[in-house]
Protein backbone atom coordinates (compact mmCIF):
# COMPACT_ATOMS: atom_id res chain seq x y z
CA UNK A 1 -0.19 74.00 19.26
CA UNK A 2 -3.27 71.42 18.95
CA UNK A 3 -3.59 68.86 22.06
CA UNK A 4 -6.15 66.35 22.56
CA UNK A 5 -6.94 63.98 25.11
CA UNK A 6 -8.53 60.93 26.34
CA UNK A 7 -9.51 60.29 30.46
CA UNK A 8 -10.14 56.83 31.72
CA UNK A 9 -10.57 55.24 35.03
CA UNK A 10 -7.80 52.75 36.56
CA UNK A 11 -8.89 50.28 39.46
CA UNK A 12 -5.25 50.31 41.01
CA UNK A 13 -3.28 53.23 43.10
CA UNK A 14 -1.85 56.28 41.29
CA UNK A 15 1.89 54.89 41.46
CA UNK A 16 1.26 52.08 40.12
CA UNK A 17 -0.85 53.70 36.99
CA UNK A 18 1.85 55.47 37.05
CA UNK A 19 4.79 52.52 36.33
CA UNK A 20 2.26 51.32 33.82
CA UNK A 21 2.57 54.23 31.64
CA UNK A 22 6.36 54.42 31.73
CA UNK A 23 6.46 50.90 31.54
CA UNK A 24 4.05 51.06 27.74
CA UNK A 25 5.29 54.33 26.79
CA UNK A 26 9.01 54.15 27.02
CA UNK A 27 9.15 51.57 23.88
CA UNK A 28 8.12 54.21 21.77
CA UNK A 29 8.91 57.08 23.35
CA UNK A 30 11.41 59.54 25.12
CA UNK A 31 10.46 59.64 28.61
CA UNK A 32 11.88 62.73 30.09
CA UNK A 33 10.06 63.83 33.20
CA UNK A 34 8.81 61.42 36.17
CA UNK A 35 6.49 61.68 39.21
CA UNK A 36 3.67 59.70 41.16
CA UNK A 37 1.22 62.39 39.09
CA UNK A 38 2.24 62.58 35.90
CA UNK A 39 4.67 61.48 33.21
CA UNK A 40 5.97 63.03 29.97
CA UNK A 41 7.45 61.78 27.10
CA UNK A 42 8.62 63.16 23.83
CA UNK A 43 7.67 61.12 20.58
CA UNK A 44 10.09 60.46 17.53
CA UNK A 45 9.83 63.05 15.06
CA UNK A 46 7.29 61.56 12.45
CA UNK A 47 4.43 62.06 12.05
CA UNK A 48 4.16 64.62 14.50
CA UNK A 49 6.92 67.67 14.99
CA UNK A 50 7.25 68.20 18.41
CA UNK A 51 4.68 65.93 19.99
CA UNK A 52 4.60 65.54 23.73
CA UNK A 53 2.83 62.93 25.40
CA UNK A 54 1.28 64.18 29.00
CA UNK A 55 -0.01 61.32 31.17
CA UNK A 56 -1.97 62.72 34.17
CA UNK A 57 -2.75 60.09 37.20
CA UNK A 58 -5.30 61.35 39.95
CA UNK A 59 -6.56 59.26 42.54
CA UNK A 60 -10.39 59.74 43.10
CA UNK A 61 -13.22 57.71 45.09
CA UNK A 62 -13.28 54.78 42.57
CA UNK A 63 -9.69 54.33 41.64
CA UNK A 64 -7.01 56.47 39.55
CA UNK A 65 -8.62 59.00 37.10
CA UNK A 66 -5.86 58.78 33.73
CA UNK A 67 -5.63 61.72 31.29
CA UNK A 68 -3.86 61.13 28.18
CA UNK A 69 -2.84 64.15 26.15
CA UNK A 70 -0.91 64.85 22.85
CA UNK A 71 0.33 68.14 22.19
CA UNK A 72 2.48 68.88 18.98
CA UNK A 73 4.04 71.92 16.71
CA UNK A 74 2.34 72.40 13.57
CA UNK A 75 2.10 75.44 11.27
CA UNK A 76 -1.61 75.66 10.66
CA UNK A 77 -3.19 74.17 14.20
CA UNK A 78 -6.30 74.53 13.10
CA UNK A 79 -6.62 72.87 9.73
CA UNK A 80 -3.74 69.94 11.34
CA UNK A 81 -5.57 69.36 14.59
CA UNK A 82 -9.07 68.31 12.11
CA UNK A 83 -7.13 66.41 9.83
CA UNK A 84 -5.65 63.87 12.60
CA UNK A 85 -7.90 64.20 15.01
CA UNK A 86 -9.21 60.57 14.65
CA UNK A 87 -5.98 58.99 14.56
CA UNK A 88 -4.43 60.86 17.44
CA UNK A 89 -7.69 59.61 19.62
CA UNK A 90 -7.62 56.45 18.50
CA UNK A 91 -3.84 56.52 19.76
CA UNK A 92 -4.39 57.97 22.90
CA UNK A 93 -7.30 55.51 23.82
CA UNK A 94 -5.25 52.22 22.86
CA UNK A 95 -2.84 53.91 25.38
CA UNK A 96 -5.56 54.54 28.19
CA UNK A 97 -6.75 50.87 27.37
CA UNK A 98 -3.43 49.31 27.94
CA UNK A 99 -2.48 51.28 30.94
CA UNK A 100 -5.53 49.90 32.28
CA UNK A 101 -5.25 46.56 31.36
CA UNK A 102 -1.56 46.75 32.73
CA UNK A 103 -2.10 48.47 35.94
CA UNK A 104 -5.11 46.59 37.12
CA UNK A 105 -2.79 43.51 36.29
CA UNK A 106 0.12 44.68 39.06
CA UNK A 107 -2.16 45.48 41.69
CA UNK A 108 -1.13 42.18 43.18
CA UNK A 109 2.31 42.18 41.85
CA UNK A 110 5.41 41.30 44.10
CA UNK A 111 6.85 44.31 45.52
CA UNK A 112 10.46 45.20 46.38
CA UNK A 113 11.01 48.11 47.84
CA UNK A 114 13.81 50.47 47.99
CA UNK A 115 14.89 53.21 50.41
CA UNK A 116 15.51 57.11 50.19
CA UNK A 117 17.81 57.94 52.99
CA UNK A 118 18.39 61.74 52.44
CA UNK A 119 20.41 63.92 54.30
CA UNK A 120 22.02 66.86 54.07
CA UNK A 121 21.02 67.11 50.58
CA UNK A 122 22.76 64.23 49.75
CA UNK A 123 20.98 60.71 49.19
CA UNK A 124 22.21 57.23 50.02
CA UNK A 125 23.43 54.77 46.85
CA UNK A 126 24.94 51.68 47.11
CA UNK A 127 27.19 49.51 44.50
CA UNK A 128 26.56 46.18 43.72
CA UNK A 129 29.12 43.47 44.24
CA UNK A 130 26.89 40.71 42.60
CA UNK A 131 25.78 38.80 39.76
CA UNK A 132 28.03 39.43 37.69
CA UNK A 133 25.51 41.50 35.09
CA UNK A 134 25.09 44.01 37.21
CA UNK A 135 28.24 44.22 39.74
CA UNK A 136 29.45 48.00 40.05
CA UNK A 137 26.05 49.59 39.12
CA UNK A 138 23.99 51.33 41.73
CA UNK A 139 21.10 51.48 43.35
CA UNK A 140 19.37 52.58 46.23
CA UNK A 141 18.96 50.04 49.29
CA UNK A 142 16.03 47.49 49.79
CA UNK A 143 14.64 44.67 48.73
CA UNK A 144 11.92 41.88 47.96
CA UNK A 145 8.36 42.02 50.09
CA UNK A 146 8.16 38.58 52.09
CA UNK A 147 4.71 36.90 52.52
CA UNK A 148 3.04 38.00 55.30
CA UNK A 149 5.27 41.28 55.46
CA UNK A 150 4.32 44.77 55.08
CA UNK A 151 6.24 47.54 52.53
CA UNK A 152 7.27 49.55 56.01
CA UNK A 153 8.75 45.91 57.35
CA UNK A 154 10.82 45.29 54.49
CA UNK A 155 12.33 49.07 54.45
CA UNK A 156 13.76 47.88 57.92
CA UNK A 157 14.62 44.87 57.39
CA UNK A 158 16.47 44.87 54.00
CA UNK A 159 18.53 48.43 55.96
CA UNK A 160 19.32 46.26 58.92
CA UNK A 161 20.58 43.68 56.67
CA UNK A 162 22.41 45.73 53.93
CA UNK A 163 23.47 48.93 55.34
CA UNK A 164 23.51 47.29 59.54
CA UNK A 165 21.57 50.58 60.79
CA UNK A 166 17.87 51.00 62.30
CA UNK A 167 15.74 53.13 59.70
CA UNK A 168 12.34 54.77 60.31
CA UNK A 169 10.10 54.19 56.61
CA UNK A 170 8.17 57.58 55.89
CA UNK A 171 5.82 57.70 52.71
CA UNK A 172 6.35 55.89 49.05
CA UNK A 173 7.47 58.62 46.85
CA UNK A 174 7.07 58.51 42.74
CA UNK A 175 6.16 56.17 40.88
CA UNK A 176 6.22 52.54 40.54
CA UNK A 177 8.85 50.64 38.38
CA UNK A 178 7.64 47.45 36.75
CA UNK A 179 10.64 44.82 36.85
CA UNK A 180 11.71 42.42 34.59
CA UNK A 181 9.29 39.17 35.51
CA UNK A 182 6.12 41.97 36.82
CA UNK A 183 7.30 42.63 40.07
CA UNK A 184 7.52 46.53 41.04
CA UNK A 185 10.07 48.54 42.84
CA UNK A 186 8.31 51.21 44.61
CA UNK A 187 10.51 53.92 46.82
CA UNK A 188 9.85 55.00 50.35
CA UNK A 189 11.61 57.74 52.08
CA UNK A 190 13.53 57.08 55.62
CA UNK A 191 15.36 58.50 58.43
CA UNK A 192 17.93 57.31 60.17
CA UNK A 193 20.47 59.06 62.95
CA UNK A 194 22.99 55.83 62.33
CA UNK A 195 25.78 55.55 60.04
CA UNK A 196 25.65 53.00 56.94
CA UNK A 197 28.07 50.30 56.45
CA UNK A 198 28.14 48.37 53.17
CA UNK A 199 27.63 44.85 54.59
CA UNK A 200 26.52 43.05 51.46
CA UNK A 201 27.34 45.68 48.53
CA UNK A 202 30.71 46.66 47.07
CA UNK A 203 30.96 50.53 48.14
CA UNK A 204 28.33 53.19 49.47
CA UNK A 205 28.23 56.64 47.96
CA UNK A 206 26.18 59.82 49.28
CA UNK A 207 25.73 62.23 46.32
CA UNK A 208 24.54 65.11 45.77
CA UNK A 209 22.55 66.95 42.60
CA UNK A 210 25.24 67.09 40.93
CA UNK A 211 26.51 63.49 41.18
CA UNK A 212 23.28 61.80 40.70
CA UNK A 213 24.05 61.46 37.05
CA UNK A 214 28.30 60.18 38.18
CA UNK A 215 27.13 56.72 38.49
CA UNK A 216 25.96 54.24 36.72
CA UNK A 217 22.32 53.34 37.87
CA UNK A 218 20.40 50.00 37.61
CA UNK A 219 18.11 50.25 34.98
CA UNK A 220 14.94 50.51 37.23
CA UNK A 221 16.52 53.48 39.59
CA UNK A 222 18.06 55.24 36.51
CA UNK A 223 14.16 56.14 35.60
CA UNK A 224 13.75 57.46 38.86
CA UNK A 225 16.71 59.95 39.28
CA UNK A 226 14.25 63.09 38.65
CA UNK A 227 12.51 62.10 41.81
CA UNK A 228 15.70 61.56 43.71
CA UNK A 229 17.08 64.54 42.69
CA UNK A 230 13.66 66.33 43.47
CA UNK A 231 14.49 64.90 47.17
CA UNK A 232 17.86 65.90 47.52
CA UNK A 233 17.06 69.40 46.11
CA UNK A 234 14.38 69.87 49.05
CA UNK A 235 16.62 68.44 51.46
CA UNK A 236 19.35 70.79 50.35
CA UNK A 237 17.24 73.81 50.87
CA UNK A 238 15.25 73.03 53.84
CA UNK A 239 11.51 73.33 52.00
């Protein structure tokens, strides 16, 4: 199987690299595995059979160290990984470059944050009641970043406010989700020993691995059900 790869260095945090790539490669692609590190996507058939795009984000001294690789299925690997070498490079560079050029742009970005309550191997979901566009879909609890407010603030604020309960915010988990407009959801996990009320949303649901994929997600949080179910798996089993 011939792979090739390009590496370039990001001036903005790993997560948000991170959204950047999912963000570009998602309108060509088949995204199909998420994390904070590293995100894979399968490309349509033609021209390559098989071809798997591996984007590797490492934080390092002077910023976020990006890997871009292409791996595909071809029946002579040799002779097939001289004869597009060039163009797969060239691809995979133009895909470094705009990652960069993205991700360097949302460094200052609005953020809204969202919160990973977890337990029992079960995490928290809510259902919207309103707009209209998106009443009955579901999403995890938070909210915008004010001014002046830090990501850890907002966690407890947007929980009193939505859920009426006292969280504690533990570390962002994943990746970054650009938004429609450039703003970026960005998970944290949190504890809580209360018990959630939906105050401004239509129904709360816990669910478990197997139910993560029952309801209908927003958009944004739908991308991010491999690293919920990641949590709820750990929780589930203790590690």
């Amino acid at each position: 199987m011939p792979a090739l790869r390009t590496t370039v260095t990001v001036d903005a945090p790993a997560r948000t690299v991170a959204g950047a790539v999912i963000e570009l490669v998602s309108e060509r692609a088949h995204v199909v595995s998420v994390s904070s590190e590293q995100i894979i996507a399968v490309l349509p058939g033609k021209p390559f059979r098989g071809a798997r795009l591996t984007s590797t984000c490492a934080a390092s001294g002077v910023g976020t160290s990006l890997t871009c690789s292409l791996s595909w299925l071809s029946p002579n690997a040799f002779v097939d990984g001289i004869a597009v070498r060039r163009p797969v490079l060239s691809l995979l560079d133009s895909l470094a470059s705009g990652v960069r050029q993205r991700a360097e742009e949302l460094t200052g970005a609005t953020v809204v944050v969202g919160t990973a309550i977890v337990r029992d191997g079960r995490i928290l979901a809510q259902q919207r009641a309103f707009p209209a566009e998106v009443a009955g879909m579901w999403e995890l609890p938070g909210g915008r970043v004010e001014p002046g407010e830090s990501d850890s603030a907002a966690v407890r604020r947007e929980c009193q406010e939505e859920l009426g309960i006292e969280v504690s915010p533990g570390d962002a988990i994943g990746p970054d989700v650009v938004l429609p407009g450039g703003k970026l959801l960005r998970i944290y996990c949190a504890t809580t020993e209360a018990d959630p009320v939906a105050v401004e949303h239509k129904a709360l649901r816990w669910l478990n691995r197997e139910e993560l994929e029952d309801v209908e997600w927003l958009p944004a949080d739908r991308i991010l059900v491999p690293v919920f179910r990641a949590l709820v798996e750990e929780s589930a089993t203790g590690t």
